[in-house]
Protein backbone atom coordinates (compact mmCIF):
# COMPACT_ATOMS: atom_id res chain seq x y z
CA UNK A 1 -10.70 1.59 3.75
CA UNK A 2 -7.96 -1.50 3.48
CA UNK A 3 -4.81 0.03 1.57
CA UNK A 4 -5.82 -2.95 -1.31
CA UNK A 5 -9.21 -1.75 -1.46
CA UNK A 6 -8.00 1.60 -2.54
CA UNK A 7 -5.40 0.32 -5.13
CA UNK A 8 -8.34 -1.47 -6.56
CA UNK A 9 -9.96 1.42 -6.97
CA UNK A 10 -7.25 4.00 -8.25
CA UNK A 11 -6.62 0.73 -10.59
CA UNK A 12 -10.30 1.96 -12.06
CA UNK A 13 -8.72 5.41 -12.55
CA UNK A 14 -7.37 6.47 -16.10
CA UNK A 15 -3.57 7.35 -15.67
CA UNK A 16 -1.39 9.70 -17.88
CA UNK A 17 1.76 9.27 -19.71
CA UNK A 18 2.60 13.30 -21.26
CA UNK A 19 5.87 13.30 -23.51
CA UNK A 20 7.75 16.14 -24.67
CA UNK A 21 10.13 15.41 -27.76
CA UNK A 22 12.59 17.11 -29.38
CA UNK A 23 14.65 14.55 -31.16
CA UNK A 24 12.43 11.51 -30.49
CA UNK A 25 14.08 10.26 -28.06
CA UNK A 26 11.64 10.86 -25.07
CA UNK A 27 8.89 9.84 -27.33
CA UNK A 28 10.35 6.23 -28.24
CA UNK A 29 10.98 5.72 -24.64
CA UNK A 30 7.34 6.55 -23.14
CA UNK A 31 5.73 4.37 -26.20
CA UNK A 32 7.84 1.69 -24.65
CA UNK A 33 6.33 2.30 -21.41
CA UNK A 34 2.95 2.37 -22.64
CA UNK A 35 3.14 -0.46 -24.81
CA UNK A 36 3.12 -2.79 -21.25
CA UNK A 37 0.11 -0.74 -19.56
CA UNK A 38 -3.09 -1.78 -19.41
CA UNK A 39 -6.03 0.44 -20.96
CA UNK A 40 -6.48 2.91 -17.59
CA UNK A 41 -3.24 4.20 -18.72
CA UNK A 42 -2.66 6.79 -21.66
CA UNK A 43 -0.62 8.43 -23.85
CA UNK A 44 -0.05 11.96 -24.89
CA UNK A 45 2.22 14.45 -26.76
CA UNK A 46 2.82 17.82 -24.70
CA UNK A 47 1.20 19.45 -27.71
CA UNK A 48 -2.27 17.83 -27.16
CA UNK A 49 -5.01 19.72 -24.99
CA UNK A 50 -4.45 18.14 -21.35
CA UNK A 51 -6.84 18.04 -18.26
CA UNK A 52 -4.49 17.16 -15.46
CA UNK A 53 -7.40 17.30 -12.99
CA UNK A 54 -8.83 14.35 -14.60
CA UNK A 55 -5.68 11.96 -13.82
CA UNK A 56 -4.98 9.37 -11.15
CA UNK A 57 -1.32 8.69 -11.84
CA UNK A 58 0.97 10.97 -14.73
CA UNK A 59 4.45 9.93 -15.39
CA UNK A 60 5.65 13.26 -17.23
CA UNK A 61 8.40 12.56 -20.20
CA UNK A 62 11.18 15.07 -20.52
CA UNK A 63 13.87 16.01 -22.57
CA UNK A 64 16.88 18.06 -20.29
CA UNK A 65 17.53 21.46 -21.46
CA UNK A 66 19.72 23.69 -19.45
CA UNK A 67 19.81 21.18 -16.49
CA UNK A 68 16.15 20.78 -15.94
CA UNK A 69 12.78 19.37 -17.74
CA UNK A 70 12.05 21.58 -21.44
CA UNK A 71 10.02 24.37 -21.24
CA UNK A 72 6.83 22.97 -22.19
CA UNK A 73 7.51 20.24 -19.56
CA UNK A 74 8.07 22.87 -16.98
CA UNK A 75 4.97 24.38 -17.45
CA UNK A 76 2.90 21.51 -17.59
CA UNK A 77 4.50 20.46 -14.14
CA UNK A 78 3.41 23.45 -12.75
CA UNK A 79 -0.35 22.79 -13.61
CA UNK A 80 -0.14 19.28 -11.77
CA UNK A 81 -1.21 19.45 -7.63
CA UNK A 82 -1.37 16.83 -5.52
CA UNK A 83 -0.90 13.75 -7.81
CA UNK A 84 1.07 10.67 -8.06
CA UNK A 85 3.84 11.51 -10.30
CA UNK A 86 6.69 9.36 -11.86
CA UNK A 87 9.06 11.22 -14.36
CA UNK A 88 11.33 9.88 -17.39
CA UNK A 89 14.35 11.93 -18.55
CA UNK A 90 16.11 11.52 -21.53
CA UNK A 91 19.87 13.63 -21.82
CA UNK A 92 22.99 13.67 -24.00
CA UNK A 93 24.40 12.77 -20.97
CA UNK A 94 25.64 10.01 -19.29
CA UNK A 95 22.82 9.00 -17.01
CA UNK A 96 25.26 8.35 -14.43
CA UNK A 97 26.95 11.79 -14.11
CA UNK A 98 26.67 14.68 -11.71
CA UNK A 99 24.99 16.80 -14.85
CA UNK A 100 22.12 13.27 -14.81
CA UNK A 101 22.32 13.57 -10.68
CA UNK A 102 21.72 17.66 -11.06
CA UNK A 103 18.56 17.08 -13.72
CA UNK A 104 16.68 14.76 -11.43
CA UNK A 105 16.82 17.18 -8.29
CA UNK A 106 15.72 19.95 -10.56
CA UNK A 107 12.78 18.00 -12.07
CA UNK A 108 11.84 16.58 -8.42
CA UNK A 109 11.63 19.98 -6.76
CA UNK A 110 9.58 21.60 -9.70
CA UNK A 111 6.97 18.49 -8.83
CA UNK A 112 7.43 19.03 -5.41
CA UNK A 113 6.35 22.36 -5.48
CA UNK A 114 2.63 21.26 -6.49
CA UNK A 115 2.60 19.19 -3.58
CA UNK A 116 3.01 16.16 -5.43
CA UNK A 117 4.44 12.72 -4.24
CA UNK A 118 6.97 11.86 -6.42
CA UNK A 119 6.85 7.88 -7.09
CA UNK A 120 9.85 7.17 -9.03
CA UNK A 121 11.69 8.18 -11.65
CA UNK A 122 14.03 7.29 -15.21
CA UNK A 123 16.93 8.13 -16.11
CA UNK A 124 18.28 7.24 -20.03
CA UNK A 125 20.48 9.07 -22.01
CA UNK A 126 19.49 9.86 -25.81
CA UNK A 127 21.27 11.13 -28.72
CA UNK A 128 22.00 14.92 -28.78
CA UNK A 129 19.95 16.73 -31.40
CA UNK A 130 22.32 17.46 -34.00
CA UNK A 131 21.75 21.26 -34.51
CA UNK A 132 23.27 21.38 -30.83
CA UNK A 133 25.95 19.20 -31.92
CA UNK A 134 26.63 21.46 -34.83
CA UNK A 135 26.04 24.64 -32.69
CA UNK A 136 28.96 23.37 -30.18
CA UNK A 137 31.48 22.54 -32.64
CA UNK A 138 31.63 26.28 -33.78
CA UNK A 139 32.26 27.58 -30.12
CA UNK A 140 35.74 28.87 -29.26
CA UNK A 141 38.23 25.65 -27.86
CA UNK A 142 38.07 27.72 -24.58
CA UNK A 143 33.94 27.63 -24.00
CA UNK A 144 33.04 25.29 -21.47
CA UNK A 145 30.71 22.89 -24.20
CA UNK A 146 33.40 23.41 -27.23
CA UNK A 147 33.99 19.69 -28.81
CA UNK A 148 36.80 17.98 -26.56
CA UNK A 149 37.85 14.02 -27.32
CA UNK A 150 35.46 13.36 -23.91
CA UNK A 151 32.71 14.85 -25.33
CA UNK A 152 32.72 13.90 -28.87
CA UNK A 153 33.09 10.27 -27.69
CA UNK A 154 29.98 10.77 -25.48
CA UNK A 155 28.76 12.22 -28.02
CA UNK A 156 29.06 9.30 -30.46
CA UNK A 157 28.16 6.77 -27.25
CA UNK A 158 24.61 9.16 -26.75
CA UNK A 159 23.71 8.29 -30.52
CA UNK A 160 22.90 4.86 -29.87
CA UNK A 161 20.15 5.08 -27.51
CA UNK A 162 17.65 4.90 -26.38
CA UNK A 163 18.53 1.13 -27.37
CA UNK A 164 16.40 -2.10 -26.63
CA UNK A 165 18.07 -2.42 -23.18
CA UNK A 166 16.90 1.07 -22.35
CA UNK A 167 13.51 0.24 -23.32
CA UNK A 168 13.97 -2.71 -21.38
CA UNK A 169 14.66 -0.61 -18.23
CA UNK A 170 11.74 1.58 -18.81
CA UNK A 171 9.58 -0.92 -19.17
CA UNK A 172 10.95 -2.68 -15.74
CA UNK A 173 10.56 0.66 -14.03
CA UNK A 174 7.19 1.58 -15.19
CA UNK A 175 5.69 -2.11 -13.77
CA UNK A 176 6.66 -0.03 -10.15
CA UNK A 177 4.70 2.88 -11.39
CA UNK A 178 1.52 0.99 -12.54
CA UNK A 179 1.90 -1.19 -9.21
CA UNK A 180 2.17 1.56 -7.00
């Protein structure tokens, strides 16, 4: 079988986008995917019952917590073998830094360990949920994520996206995913 023949027919296939939100952020940023897919491709919040089995493609939606995918996310990875995977992360941080660099490893290898070949992935940095916000500015000046001038700024810099160029990017990425 021609390598177009079988693109034609995983094309057939339905195909998964999962989200897990916290804030919104990771939600408004897999709509935006979604809203350029065609209909063998749908959508779904973490929350929803979820046959993985009965997927082609799933592009899994995170939110970062403690360096890797949330805990729903993580568990949900774990149920998915041998797929084609694509993943979207959304972080307070900059997408850019070692902490963005540290996330995507993390999230690779807990796909990786289903045997899963890992297609692509996105990076975009979302506002911080303000109860964290307000949780950090009443740690000690000496605690490693106390409020500094850096990180308030990033802070401030985090609120404004996802923005339309983010959903821009997502959308430019996910063409690669649906094309694979």
């Amino acid at each position: 079988m021609t390598r177009e023949r079988i693109r034609q027919i995983e094309a057939k296939l339905k195909n998964l986008i999962i989200y897990s939100s916290l804030t919104g952020n990771t939600k408004k940023v897999a709509e935006a995917c979604h809203s350029i897919s065609s209909d063998n491709w749908e959508i779904k919040d973490i929350n929803e019952s979820i046959d993985v089995l009965a997927y082609n493609k799933i592009v899994v939606a995170t939110w970062i917590d403690k360096g890797t995918a949330d805990l729903k996310s993580l568990k949900l990875i774990k149920e998915i073998q041998n797929k084609k995977v694509g993943f979207i992360i959304t972080l307070g941080a900059y997408a850019d830094s070692n902490h963005a660099k540290d996330c995507i490893t993390n999230v690779s290898k807990a796909f990786e360990e289903g045997n899963n070949q890992i297609i692509s992935h996105f990076i975009c940095q979302g506002a911080v949920d303000p109860k964290l916000i307000n949780w950090m500015k009443n740690l000690p000046a000496d605690h490693p994520h106390a409020p500094n001038p850096e990180r308030i700024k990033r802070w401030e810099i985090a609120s404004l996206h996802p923005n339309k160029e983010d959903f821009e990017n997502a959308q430019t990425w996910f063409n690669e995913i649906i094309n694979y």
